[in-house]
N, C-alpha and C. Protein backbone atom coordinates (compact mmCIF):
# COMPACT_ATOMS: atom_id res chain seq x y z
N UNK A 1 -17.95 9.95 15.95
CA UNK A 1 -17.20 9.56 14.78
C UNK A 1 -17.65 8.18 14.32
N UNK A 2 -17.74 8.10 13.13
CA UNK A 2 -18.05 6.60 12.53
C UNK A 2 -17.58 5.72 12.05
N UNK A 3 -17.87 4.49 12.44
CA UNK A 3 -16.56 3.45 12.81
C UNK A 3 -16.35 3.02 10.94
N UNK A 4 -15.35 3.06 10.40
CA UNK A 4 -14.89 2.70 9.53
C UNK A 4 -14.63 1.38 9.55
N UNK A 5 -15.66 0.95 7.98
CA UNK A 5 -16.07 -0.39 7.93
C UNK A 5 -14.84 -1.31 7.82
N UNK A 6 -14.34 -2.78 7.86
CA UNK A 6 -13.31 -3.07 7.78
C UNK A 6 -13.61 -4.77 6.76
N UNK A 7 -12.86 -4.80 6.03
CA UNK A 7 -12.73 -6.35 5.31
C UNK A 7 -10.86 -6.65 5.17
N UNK A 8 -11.29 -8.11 6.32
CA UNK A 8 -10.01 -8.49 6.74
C UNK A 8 -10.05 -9.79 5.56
N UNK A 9 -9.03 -9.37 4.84
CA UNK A 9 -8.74 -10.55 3.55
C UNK A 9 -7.30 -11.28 4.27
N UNK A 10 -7.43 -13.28 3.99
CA UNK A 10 -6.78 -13.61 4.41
C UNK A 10 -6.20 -14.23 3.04
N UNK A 11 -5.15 -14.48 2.78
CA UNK A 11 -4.74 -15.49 1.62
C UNK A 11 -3.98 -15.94 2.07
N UNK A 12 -4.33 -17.72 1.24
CA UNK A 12 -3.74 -18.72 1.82
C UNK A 12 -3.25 -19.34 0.15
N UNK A 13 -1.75 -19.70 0.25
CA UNK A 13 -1.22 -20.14 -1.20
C UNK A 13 -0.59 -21.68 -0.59
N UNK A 14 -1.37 -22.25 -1.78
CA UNK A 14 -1.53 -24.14 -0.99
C UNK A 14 -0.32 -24.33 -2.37
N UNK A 15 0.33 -24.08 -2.82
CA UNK A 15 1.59 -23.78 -3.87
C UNK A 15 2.30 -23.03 -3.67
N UNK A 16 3.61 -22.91 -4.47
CA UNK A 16 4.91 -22.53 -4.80
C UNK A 16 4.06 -20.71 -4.96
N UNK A 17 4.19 -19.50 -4.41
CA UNK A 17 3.96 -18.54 -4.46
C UNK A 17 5.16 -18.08 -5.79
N UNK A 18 5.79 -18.39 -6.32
CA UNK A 18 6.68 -17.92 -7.42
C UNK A 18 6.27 -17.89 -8.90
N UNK A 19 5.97 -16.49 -9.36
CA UNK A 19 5.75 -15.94 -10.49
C UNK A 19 3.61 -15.72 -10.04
N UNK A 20 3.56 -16.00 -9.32
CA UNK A 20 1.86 -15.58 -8.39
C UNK A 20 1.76 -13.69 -8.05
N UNK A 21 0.76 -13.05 -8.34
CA UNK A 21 0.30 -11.95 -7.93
C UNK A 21 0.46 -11.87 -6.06
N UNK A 22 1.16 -11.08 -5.69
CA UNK A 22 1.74 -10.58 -4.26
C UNK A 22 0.14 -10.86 -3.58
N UNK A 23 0.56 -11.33 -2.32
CA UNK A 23 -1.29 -10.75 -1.51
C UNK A 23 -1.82 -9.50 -1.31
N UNK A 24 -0.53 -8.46 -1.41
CA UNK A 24 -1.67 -7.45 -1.38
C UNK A 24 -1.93 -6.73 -2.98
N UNK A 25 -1.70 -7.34 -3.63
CA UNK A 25 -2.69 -7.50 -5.22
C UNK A 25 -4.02 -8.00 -4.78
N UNK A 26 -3.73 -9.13 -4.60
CA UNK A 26 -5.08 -9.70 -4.37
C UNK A 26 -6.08 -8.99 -3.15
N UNK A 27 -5.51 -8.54 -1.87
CA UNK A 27 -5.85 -7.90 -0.92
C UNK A 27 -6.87 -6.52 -1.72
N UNK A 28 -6.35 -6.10 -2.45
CA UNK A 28 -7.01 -4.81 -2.87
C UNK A 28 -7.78 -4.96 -3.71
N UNK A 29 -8.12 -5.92 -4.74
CA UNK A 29 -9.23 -6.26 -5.41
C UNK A 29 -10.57 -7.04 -4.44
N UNK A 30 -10.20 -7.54 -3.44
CA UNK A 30 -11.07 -7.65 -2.76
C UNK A 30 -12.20 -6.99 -2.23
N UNK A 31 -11.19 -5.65 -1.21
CA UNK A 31 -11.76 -4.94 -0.76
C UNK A 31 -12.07 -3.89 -2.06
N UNK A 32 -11.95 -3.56 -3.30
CA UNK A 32 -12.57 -2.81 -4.12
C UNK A 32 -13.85 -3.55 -4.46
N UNK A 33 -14.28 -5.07 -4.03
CA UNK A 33 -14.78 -5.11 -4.81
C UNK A 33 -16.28 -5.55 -3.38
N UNK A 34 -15.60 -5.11 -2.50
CA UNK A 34 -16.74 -5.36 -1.10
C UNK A 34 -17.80 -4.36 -1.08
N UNK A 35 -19.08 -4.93 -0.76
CA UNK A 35 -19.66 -3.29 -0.80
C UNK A 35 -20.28 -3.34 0.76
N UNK A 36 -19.47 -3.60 1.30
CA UNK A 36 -19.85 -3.18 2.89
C UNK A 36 -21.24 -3.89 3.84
N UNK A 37 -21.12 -2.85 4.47
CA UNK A 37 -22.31 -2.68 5.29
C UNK A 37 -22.09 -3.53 6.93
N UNK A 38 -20.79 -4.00 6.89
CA UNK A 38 -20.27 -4.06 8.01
C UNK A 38 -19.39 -4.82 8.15
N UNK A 39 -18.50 -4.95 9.31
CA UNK A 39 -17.12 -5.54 9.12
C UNK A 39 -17.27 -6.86 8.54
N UNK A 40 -16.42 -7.33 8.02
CA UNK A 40 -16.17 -9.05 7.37
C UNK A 40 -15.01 -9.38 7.33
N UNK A 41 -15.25 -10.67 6.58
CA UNK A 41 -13.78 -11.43 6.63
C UNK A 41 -14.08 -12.37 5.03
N UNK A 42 -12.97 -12.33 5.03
CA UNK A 42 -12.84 -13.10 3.51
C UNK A 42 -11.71 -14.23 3.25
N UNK A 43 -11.51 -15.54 2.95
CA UNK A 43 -9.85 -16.43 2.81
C UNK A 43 -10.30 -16.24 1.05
N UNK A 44 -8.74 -16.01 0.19
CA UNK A 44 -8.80 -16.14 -0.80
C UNK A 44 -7.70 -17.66 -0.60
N UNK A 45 -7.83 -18.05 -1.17
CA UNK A 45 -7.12 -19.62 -1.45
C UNK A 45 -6.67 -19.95 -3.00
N UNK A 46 -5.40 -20.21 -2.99
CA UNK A 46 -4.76 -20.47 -4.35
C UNK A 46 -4.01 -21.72 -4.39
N UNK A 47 -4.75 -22.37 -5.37
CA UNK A 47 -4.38 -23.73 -5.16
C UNK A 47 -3.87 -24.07 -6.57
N UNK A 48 -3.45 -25.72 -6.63
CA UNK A 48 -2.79 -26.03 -7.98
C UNK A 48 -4.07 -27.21 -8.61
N UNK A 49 -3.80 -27.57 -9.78
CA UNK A 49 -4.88 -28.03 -10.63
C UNK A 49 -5.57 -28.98 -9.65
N UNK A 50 -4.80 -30.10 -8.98
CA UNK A 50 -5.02 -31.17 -8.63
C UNK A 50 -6.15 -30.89 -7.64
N UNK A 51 -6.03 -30.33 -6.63
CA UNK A 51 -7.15 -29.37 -5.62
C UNK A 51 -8.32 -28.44 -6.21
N UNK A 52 -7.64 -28.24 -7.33
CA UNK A 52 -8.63 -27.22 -7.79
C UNK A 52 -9.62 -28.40 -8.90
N UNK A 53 -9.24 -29.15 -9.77
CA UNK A 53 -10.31 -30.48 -10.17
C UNK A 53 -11.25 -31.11 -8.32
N UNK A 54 -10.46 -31.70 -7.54
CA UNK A 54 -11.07 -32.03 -6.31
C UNK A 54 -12.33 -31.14 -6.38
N UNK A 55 -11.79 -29.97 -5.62
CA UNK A 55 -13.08 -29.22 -5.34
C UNK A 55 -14.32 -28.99 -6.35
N UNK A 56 -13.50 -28.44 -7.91
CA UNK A 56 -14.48 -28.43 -8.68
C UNK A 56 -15.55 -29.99 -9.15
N UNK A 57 -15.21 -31.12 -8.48
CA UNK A 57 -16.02 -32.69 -8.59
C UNK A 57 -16.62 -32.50 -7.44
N UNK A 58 -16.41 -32.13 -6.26
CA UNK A 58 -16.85 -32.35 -5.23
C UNK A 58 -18.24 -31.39 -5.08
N UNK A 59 -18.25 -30.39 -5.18
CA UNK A 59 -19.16 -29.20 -5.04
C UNK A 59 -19.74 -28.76 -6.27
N UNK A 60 -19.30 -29.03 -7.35
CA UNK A 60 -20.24 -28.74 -8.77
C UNK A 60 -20.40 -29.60 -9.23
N UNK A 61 -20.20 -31.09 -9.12
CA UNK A 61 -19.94 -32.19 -9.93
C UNK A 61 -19.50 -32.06 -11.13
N UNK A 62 -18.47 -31.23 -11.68
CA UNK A 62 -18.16 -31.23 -12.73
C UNK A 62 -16.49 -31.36 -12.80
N UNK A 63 -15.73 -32.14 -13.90
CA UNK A 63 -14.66 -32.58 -13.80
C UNK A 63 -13.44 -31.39 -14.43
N UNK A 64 -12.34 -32.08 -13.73
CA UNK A 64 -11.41 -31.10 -14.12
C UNK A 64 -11.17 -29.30 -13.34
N UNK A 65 -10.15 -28.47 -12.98
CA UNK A 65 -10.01 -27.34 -12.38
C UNK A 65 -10.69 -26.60 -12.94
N UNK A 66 -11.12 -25.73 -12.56
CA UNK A 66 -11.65 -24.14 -13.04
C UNK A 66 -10.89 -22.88 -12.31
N UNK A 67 -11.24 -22.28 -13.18
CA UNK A 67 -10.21 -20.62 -12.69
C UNK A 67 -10.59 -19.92 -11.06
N UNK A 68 -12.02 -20.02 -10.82
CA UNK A 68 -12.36 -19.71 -9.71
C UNK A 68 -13.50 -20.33 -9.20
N UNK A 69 -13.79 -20.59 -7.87
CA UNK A 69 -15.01 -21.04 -6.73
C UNK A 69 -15.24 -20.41 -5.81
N UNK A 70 -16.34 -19.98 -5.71
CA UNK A 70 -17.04 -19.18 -4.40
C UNK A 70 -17.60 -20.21 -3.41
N UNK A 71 -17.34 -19.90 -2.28
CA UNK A 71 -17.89 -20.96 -1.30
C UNK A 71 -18.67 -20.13 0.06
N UNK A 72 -19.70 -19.73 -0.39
CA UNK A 72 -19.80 -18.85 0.51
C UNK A 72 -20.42 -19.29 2.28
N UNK A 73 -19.84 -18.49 3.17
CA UNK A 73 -19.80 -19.16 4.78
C UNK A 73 -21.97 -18.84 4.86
N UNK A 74 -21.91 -20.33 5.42
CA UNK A 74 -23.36 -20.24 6.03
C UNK A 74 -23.44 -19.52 6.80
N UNK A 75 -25.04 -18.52 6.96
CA UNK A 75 -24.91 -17.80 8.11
C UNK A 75 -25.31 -18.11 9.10
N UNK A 76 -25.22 -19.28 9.64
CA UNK A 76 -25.03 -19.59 11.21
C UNK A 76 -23.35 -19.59 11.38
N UNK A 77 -22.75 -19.80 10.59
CA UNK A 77 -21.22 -19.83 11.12
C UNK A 77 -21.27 -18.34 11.63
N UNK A 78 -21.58 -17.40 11.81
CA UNK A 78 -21.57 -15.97 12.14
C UNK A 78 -22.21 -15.84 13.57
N UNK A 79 -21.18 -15.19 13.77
CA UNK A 79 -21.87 -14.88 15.65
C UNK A 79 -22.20 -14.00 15.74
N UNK A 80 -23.31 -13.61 16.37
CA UNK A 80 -23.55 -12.01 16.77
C UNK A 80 -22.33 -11.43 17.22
N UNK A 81 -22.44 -9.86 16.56
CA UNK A 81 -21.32 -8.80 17.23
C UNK A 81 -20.23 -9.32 16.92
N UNK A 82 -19.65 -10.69 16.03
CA UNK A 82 -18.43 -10.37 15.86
C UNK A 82 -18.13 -10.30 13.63
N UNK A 83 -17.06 -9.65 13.18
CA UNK A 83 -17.29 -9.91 11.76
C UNK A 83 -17.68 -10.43 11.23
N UNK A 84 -18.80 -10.34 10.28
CA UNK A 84 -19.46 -11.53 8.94
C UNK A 84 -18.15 -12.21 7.66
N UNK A 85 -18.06 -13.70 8.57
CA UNK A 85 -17.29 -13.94 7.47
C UNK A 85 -18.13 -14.24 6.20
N UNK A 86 -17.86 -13.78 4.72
CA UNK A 86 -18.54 -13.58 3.86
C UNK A 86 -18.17 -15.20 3.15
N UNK A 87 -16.66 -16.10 3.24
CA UNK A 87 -16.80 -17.12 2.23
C UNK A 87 -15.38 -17.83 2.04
N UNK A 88 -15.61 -18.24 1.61
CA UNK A 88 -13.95 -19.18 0.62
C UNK A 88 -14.34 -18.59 -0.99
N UNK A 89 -13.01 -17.80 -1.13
CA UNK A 89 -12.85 -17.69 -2.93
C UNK A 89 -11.76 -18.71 -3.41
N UNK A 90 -11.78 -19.43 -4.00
CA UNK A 90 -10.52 -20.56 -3.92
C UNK A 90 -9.98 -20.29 -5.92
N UNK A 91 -8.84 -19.93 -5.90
CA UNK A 91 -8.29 -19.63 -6.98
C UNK A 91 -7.31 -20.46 -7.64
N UNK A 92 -7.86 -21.34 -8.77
CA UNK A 92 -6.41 -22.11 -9.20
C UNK A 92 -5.44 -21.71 -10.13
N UNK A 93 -4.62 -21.52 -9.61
CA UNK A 93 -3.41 -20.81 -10.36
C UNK A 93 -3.39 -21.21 -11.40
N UNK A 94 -3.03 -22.20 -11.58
CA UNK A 94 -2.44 -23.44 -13.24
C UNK A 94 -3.16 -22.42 -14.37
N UNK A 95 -4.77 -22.57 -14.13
CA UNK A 95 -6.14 -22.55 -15.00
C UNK A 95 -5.92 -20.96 -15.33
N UNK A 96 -5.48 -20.18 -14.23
CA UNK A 96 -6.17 -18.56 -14.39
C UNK A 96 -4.28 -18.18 -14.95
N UNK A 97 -3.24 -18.57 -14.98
CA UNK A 97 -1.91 -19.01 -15.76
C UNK A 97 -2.37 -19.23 -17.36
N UNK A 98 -3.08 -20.74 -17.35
CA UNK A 98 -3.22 -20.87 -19.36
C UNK A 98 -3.94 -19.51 -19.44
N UNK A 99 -5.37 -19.03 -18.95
CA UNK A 99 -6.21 -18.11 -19.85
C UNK A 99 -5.81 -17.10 -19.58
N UNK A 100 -4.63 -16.50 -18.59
CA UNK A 100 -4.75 -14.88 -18.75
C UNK A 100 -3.13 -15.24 -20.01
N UNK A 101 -2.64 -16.16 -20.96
CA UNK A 101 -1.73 -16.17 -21.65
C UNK A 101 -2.12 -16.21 -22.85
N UNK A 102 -3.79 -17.47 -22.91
CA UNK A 102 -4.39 -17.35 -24.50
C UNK A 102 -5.65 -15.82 -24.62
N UNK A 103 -5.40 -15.59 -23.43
CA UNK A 103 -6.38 -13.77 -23.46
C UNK A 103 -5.40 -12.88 -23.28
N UNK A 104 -4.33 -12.74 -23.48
CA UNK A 104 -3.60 -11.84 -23.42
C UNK A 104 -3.80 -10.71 -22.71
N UNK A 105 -3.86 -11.22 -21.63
CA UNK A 105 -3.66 -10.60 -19.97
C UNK A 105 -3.07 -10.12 -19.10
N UNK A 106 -2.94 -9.29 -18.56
CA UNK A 106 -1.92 -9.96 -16.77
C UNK A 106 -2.23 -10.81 -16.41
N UNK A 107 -0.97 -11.54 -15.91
CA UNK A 107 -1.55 -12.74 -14.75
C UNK A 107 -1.99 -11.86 -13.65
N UNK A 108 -1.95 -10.89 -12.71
CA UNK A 108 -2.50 -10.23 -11.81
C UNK A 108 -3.75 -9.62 -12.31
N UNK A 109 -3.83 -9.05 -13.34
CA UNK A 109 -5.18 -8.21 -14.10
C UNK A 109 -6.14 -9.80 -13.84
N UNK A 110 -5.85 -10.85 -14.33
CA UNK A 110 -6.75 -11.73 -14.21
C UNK A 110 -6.75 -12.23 -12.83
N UNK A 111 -5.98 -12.46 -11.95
CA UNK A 111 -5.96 -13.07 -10.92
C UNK A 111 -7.39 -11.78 -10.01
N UNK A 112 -7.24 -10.27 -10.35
CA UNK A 112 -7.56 -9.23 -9.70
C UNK A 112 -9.15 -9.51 -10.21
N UNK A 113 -8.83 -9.64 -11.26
CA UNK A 113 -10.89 -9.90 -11.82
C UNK A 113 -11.69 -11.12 -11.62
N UNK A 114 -10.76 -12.51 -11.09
CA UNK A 114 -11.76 -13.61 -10.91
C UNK A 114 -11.91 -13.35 -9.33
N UNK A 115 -11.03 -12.25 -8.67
CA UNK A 115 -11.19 -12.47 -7.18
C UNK A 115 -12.17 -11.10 -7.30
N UNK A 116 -12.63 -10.51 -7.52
CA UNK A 116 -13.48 -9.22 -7.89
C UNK A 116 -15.17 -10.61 -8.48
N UNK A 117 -14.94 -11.09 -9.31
CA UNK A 117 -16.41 -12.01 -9.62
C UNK A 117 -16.48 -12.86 -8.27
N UNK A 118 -15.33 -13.79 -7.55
CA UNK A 118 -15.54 -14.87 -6.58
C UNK A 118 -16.54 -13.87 -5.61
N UNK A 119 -16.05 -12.21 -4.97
CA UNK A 119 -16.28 -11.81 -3.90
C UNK A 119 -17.97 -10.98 -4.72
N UNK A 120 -18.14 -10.57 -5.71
CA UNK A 120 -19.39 -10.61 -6.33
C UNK A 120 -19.91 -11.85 -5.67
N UNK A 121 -20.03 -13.35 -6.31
CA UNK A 121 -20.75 -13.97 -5.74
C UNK A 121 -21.16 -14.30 -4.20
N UNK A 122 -19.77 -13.73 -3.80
CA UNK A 122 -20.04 -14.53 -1.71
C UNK A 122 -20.75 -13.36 -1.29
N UNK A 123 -21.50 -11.88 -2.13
CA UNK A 123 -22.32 -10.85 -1.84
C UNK A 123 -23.71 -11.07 -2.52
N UNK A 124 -23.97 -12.59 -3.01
CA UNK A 124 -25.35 -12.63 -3.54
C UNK A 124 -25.20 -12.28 -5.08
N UNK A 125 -24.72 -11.98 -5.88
CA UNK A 125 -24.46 -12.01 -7.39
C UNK A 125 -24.54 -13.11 -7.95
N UNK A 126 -24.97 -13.48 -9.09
CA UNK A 126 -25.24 -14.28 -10.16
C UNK A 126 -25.41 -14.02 -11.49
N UNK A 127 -24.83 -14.85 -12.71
CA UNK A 127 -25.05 -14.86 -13.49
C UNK A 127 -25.34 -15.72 -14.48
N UNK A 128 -26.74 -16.20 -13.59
CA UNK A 128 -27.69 -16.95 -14.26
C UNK A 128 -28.42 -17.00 -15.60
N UNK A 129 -28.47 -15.97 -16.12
CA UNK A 129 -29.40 -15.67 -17.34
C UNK A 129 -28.38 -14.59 -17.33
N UNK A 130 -28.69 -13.98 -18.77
CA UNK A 130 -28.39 -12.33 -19.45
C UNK A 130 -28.61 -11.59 -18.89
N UNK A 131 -29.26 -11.26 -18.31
CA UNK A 131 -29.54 -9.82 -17.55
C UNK A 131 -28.83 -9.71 -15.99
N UNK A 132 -28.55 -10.82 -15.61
CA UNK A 132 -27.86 -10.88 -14.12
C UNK A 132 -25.86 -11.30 -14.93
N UNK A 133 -25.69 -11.90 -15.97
CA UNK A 133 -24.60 -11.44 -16.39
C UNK A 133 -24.20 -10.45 -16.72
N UNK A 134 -24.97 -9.56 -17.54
CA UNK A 134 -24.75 -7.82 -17.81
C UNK A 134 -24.70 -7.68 -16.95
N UNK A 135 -25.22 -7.47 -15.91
CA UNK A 135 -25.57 -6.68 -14.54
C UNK A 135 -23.52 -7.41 -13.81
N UNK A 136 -23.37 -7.86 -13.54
CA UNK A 136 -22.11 -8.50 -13.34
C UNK A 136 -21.16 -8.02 -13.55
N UNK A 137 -20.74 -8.32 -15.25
CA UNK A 137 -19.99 -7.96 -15.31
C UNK A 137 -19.78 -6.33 -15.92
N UNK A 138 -20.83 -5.53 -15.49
CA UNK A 138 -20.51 -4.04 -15.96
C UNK A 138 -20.11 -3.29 -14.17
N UNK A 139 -20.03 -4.17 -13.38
CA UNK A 139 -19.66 -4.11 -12.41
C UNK A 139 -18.47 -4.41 -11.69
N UNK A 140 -17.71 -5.57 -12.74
CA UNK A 140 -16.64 -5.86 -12.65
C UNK A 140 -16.19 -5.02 -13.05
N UNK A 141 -16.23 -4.52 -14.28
CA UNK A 141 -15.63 -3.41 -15.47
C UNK A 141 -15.67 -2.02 -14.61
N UNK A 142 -16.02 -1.65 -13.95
CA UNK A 142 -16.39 -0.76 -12.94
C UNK A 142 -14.73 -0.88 -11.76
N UNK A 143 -15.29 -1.75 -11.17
CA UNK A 143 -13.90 -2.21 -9.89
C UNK A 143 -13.02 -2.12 -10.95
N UNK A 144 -12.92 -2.81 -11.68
CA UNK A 144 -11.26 -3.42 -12.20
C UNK A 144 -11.04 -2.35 -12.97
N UNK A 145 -11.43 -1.16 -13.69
CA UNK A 145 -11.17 0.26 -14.28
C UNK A 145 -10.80 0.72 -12.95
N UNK A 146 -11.63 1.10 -11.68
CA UNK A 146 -10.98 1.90 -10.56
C UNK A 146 -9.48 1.25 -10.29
N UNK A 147 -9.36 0.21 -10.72
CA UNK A 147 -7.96 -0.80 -9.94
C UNK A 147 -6.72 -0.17 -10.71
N UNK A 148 -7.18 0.08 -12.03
CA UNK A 148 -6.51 0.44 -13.73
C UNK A 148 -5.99 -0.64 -14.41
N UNK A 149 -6.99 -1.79 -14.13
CA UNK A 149 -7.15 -3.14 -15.24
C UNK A 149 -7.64 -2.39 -16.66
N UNK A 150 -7.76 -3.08 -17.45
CA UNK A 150 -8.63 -3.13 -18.96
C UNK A 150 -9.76 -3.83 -18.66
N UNK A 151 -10.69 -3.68 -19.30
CA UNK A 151 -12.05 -4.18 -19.49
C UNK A 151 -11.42 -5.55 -19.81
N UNK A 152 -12.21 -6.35 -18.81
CA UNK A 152 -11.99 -8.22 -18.89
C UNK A 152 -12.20 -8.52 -19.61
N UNK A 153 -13.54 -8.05 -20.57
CA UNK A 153 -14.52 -8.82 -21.31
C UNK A 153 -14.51 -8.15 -22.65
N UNK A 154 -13.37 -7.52 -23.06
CA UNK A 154 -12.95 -7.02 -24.37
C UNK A 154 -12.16 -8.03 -24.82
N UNK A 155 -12.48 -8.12 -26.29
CA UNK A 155 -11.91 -9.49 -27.24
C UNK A 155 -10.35 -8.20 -27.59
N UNK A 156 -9.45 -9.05 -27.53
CA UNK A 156 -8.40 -8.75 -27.54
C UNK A 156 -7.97 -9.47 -29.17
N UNK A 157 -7.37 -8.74 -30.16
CA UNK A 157 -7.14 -9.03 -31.67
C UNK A 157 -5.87 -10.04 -31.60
């Protein structure tokens, strides 16, 4: 019999969890959006602006929060024979709050699609140029239709 692959999602809410998408919202966009190939591990992290500017100065040099950061685990942190942890997705509430309100969103539909792009990137994804953005996000549009989101990247009237 064959061992059924496993992705252990941890979330960690560094804020007030009230009016936030449940963890296992987030839990299941994860793993929809894993494509395997052997057990792993994943921390999603939801933080508030103030942490979320920090990190985004510290690691992109660029100022002010953003909606999402991939941090993906070096692979020496990985031991033989035991799960590949794949990363830090670190999510700031505040940021992914204003735009899923001026995109007329779910707050979960959006919370479900930047953690669906974070775990894209901690699998080697980019969208560097046009052709690795198409490639992206018709992949997102993919997961987040199986989830029964709307297409992210439809202009809403």
């Amino acid at each position: 019999m064959a061992h059924e692959q496993v992705l252990e999602v941890k979330v960690q809410y560094a804020l007030s969890r009230a009016g936030l998408p449940a963890a296992r919202t987030l839990h299941r966009a994860a793993r929809a959006a894993w494509r395997g190939g052997s057990d792993a591990g994943v921390l999603l992290r939801l933080v508030d602006a103030d942490e979320g500017a920090q990190l985004n100065l510290g690691f992109r040099g660029k100022q002010g929060a953003t909606n999402v950061l991939s941090f993906p685990a070096p692979s020496e942190m990985n031991e033989a024979g035991s799960p590949r942890f794949l990363g830090d997705i670190v999510l700031c509430a505040p940021v992914l709050a204003k735009e899923s309100a001026e995109q007329r969103k779910t707050l979960a539909g959006h919370f479900a699609h930047m953690v669906v792009h974070g775990m894209l990137h901690l699998q080697g994804m980019d969208h560097q140029n046009d052709a690795e953005a198409a490639a992206m996000e018709t992949i997102e549009r993919e997961i987040l239709g199986g989830l029964g989101y709307p297409d992210p990247y439809k202009e809403i009237p």
